[in-house]
N, C-alpha and C. Protein backbone atom coordinates (compact mmCIF):
# COMPACT_ATOMS: atom_id res chain seq x y z
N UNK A 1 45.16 67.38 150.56
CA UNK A 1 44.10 66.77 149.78
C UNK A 1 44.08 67.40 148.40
N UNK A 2 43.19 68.80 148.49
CA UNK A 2 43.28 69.12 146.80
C UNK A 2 43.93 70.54 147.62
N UNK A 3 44.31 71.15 145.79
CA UNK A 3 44.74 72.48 146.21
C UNK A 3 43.63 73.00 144.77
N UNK A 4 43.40 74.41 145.42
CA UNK A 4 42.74 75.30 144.45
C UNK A 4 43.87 76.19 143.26
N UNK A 5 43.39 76.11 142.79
CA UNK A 5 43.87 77.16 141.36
C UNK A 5 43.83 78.26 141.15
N UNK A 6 44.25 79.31 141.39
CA UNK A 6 43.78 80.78 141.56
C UNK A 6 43.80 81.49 140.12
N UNK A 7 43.24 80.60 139.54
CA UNK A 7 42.84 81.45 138.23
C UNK A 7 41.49 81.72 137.74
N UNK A 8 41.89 83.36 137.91
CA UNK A 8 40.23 84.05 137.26
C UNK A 8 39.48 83.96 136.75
N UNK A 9 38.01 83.64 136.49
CA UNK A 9 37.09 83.27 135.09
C UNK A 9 37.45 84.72 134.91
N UNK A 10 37.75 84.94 133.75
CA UNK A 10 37.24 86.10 132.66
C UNK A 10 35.69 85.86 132.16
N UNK A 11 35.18 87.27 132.04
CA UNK A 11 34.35 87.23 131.47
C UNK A 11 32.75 86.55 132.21
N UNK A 12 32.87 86.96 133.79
CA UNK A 12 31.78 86.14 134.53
C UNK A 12 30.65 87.47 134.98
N UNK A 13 29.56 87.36 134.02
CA UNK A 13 28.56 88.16 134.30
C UNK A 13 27.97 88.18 135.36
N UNK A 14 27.67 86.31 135.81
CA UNK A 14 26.54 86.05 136.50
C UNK A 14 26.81 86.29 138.04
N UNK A 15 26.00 86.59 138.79
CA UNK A 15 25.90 86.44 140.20
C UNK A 15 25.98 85.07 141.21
N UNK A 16 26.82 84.20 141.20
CA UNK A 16 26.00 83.09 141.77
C UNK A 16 25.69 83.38 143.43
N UNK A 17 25.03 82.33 143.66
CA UNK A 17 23.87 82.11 145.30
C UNK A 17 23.16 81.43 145.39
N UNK A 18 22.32 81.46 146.73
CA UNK A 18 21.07 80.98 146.56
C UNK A 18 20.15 81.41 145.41
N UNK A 19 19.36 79.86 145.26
CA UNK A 19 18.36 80.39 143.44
C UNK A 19 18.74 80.80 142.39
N UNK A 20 20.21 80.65 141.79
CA UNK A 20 20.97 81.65 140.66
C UNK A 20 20.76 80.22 139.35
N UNK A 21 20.09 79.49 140.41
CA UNK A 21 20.52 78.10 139.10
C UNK A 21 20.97 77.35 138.96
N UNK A 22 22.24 77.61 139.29
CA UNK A 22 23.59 76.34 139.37
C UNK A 22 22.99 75.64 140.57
N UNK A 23 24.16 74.67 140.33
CA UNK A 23 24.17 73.43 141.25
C UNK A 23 25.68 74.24 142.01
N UNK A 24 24.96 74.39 143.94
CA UNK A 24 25.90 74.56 144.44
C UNK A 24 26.98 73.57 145.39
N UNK A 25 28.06 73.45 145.35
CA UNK A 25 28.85 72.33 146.09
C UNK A 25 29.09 72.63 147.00
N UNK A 26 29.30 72.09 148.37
CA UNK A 26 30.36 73.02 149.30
C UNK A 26 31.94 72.19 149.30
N UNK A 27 32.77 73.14 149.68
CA UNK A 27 34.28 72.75 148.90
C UNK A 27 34.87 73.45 150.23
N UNK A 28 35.17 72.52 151.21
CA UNK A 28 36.01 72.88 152.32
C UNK A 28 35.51 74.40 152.85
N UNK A 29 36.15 75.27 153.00
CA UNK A 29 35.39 76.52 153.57
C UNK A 29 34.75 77.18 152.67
N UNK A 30 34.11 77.19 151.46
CA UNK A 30 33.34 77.72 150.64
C UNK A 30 32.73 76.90 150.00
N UNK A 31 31.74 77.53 148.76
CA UNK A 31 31.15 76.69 148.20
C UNK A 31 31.49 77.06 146.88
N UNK A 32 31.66 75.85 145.75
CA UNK A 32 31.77 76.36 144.30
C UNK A 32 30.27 76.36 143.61
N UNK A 33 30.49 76.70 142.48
CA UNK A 33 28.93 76.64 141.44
C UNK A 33 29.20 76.01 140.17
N UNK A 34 28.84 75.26 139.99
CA UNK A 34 28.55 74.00 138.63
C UNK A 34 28.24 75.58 137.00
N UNK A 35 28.83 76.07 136.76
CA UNK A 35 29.07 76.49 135.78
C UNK A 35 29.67 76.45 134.04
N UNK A 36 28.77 75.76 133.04
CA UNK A 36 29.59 75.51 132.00
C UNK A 36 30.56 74.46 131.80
N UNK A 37 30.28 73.83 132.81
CA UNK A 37 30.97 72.23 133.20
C UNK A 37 32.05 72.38 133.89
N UNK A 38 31.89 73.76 134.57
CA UNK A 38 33.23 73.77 135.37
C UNK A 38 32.89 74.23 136.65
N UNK A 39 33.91 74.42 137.44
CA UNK A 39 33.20 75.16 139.18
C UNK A 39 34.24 76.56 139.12
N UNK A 40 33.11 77.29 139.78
CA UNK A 40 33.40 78.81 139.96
C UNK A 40 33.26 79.11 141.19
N UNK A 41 34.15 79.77 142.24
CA UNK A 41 34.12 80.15 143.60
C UNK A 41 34.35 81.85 143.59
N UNK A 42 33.42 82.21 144.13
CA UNK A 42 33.45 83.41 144.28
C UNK A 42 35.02 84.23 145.13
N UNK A 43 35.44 84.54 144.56
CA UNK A 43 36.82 85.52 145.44
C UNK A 43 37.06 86.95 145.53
N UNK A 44 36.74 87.65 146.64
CA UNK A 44 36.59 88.90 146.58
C UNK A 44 35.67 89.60 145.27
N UNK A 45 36.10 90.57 144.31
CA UNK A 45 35.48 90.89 143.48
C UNK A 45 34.83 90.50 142.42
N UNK A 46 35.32 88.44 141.74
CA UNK A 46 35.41 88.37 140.93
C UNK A 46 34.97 86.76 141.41
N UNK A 47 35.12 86.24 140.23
CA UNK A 47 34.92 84.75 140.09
C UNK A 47 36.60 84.21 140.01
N UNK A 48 37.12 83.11 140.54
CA UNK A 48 37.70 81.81 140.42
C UNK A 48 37.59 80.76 139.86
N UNK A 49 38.19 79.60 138.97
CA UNK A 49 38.08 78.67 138.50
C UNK A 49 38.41 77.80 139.90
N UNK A 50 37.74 76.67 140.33
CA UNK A 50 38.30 75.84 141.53
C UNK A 50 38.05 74.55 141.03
N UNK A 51 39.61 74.27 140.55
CA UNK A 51 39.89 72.95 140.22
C UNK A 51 40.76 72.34 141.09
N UNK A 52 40.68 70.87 141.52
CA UNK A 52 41.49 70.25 141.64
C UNK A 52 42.68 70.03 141.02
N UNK A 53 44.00 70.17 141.76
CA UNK A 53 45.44 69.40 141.25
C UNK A 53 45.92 68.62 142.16
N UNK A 54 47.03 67.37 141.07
CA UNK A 54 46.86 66.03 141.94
C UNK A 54 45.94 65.02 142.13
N UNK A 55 46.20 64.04 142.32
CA UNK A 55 45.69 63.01 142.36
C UNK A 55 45.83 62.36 144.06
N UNK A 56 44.43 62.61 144.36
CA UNK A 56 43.90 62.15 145.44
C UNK A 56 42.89 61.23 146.12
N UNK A 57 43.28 59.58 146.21
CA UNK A 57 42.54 58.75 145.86
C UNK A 57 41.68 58.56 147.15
N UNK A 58 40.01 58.19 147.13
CA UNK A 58 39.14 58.25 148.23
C UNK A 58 39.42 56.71 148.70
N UNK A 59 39.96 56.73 149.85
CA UNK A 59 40.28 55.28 150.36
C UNK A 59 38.89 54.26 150.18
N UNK A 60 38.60 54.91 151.36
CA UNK A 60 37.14 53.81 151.79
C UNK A 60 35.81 54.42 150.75
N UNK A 61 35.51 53.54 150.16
CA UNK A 61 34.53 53.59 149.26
C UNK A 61 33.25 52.48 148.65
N UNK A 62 32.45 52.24 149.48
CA UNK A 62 31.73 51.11 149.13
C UNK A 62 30.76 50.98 148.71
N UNK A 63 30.61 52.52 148.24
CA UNK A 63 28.99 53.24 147.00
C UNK A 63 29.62 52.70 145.74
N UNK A 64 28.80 52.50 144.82
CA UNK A 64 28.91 52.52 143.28
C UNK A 64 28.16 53.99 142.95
N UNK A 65 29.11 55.40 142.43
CA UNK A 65 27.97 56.14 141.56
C UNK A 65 27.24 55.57 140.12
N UNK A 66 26.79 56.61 139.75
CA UNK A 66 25.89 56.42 138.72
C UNK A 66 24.71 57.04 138.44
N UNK A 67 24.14 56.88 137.37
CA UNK A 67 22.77 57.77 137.29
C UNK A 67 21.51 56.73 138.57
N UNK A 68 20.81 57.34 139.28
CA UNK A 68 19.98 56.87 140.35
C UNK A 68 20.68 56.39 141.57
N UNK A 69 21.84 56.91 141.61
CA UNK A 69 22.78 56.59 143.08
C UNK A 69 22.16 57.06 144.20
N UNK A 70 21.05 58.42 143.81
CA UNK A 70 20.92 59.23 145.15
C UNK A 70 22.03 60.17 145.38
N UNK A 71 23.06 60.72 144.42
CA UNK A 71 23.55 61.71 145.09
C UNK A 71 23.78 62.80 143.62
N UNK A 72 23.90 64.00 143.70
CA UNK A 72 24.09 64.95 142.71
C UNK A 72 25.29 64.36 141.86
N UNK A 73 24.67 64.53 140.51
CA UNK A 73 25.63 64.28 139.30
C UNK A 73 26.31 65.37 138.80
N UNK A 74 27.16 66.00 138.48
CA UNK A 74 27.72 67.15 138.40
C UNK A 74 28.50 66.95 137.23
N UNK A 75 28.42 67.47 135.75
CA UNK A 75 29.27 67.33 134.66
C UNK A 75 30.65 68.30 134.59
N UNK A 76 31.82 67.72 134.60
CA UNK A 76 33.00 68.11 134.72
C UNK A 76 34.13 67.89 133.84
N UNK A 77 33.97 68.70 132.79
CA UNK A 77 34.74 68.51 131.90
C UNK A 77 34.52 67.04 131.33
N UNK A 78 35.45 65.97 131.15
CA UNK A 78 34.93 65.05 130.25
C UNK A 78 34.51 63.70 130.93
N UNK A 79 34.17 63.94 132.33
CA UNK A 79 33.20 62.88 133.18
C UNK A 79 32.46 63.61 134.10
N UNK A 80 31.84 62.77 134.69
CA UNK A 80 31.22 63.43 135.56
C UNK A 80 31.03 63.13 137.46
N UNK A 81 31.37 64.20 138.39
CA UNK A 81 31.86 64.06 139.63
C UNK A 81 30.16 63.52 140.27
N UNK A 82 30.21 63.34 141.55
CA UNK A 82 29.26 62.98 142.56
C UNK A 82 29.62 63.86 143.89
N UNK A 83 28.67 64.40 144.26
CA UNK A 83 28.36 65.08 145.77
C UNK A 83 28.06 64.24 146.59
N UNK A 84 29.07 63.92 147.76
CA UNK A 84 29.18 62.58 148.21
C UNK A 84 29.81 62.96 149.76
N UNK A 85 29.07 63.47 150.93
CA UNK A 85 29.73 63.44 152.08
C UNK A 85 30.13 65.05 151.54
N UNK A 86 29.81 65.92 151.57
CA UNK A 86 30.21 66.96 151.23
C UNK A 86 31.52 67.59 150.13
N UNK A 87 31.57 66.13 149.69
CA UNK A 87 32.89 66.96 148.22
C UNK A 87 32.62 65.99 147.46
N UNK A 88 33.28 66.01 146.02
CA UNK A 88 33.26 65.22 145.31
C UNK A 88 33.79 63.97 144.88
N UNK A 89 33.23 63.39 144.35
CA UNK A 89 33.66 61.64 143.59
C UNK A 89 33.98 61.76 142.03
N UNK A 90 35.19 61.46 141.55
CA UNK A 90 34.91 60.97 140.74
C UNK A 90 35.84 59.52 140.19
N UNK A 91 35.22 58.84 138.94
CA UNK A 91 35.40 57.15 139.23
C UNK A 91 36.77 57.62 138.55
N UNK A 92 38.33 56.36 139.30
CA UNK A 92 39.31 56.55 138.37
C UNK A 92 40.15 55.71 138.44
N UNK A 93 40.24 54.36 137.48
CA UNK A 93 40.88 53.40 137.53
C UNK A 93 40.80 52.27 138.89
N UNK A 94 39.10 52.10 138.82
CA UNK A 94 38.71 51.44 139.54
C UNK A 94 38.84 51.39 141.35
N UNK A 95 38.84 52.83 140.80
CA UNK A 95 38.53 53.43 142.38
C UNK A 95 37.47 54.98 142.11
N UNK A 96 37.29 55.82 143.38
CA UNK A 96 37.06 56.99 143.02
C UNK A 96 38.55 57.96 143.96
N UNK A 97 38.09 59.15 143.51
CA UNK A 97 39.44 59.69 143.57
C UNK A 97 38.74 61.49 143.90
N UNK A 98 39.14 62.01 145.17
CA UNK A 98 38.62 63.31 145.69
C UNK A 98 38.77 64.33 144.81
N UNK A 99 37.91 65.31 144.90
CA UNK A 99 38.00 66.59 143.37
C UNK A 99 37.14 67.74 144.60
């Protein structure tokens, strides 16, 4: 499906968790945090960037997102994903496509 990225945020002060603020996702066995328009997964000592690579298209799909869909809007770089069944949506060439 997706693979993670094992590259470090530099420079990550914050604590994330419960109540830290962010918007938390859950992402297969962990959860990421909506950070600066990006997602951050905690790894051992430090923070992770957890991006999707590849293109992984969501077969069955018969929601329209959008603003008032009912599900978390999440800004991601230069669109924005949906919390949808426990991972994300986002729209891509007239489909949505797993992140």
């Amino acid at each position: 499906m997706t693979a993670v990225i094992h590259t470090q945020h530099e420079s990550h002060n914050h604590a994330h968790g419960a109540g830290c603020g962010h918007v938390a996702v859950p992402h297969d066995d962990h959860v990421d945090y909506v950070h600066d328009g990006h997602l951050h997964r905690a790894h051992g000592d430090h923070y992770d960037e957890c991006e999707p690579t590849g293109h992984a298209t969501h077969d069955i799909h018969d929601h329209v997102h959008g603003e008032g869909c009912g599900h978390v809007a999440i800004p991601h770089g230069d669109h924005v994903d949906y919390v949808h069944d426990g991972h994300r949506h986002v729209a891509h060439a007239g489909h949505y496509d797993e992140h």
